[in-house]
Protein backbone atom coordinates (compact mmCIF):
# COMPACT_ATOMS: atom_id res chain seq x y z
CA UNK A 1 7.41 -14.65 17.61
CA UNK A 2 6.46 -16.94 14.66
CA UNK A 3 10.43 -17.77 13.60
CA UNK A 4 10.72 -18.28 16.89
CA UNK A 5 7.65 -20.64 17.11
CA UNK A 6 8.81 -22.47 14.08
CA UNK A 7 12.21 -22.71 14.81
CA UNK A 8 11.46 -24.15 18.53
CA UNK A 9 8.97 -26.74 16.83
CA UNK A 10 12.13 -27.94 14.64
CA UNK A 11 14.36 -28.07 17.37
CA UNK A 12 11.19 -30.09 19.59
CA UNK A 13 10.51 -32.57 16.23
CA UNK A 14 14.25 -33.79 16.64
CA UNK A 15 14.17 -37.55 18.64
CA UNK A 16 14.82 -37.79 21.76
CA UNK A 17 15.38 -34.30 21.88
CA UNK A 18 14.33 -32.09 24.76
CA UNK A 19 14.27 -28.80 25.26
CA UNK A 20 14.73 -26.15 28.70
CA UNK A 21 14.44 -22.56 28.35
CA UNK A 22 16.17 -20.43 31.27
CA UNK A 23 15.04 -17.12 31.09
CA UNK A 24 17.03 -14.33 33.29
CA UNK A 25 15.93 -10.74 35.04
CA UNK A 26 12.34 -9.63 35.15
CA UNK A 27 12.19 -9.15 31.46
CA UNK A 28 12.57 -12.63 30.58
CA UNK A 29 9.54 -13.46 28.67
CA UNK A 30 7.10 -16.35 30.37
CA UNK A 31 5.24 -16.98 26.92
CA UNK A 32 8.38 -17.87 24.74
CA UNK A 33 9.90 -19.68 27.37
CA UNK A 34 7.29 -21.91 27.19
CA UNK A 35 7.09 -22.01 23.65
CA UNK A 36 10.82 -22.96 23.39
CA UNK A 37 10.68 -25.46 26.12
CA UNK A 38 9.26 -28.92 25.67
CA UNK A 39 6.90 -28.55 28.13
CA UNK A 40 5.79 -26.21 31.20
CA UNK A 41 8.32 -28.26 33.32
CA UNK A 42 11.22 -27.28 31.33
CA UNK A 43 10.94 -23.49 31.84
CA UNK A 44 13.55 -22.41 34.61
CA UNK A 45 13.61 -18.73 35.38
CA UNK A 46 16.17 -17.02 37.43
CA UNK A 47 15.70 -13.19 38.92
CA UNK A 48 19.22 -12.08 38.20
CA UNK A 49 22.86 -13.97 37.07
CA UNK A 50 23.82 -14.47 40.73
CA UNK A 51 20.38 -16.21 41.43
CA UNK A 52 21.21 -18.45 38.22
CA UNK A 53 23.41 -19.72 40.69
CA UNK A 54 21.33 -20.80 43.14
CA UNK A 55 19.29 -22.30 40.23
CA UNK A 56 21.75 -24.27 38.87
CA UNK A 57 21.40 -27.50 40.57
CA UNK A 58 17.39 -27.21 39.71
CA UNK A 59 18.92 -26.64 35.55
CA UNK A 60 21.38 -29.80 35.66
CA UNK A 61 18.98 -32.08 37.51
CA UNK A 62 16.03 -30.94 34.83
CA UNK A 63 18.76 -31.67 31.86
CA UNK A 64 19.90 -35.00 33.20
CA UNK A 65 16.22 -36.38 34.26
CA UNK A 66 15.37 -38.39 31.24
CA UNK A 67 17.04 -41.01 30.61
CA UNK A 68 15.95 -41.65 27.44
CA UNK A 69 16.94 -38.63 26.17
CA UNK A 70 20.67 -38.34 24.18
CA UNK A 71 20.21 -34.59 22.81
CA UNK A 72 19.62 -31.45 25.04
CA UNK A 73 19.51 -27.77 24.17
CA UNK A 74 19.45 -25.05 26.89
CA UNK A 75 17.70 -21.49 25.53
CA UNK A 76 18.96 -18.83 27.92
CA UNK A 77 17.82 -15.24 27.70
CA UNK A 78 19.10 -12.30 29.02
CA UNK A 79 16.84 -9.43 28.36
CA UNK A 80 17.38 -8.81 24.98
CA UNK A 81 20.54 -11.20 24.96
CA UNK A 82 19.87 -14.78 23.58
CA UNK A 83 21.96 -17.74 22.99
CA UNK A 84 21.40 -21.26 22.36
CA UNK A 85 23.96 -24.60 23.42
């Protein structure tokens, strides 16, 4: 948890930079979500990939809200499965 702590702060100190964790399945984890996100807001959750779906237009309109922001980076776990974009 504290590397990924630190490198979520890194990735939230970058300007105009902000940050959306999706978490997938019942195992997605509420706490890191949050701490990858930029705020409480930014933490999407989905139950399963077809209901990412569903969620999609709730992801895109959360990405493209600010319009001060330039840089975005979408966390999405999968159970154990990470990736960042």
């Amino acid at each position: 948890m504290m590397r990924l702590q630190i490198e979520a702060g890194l990735l939230k100190a970058v300007p105009d930079t902000e940050v959306i964790a999706v978490g997938i399945g019942i195992s997605a984890n509420q706490s890191e979500l949050e701490t990858i996100a930029s705020s409480e807001d930014n933490v999407i959750v989905a139950s399963d990939i077809v209901d990412l779906e569903s969620i999609l237009e709730e992801l895109l309109s959360a990405a493209c809200d600010s319009k001060h922001v330039s840089r975005r980076a979408i966390h999405v776990g999968v159970g154990d499965r990470e990736a960042a974009v």
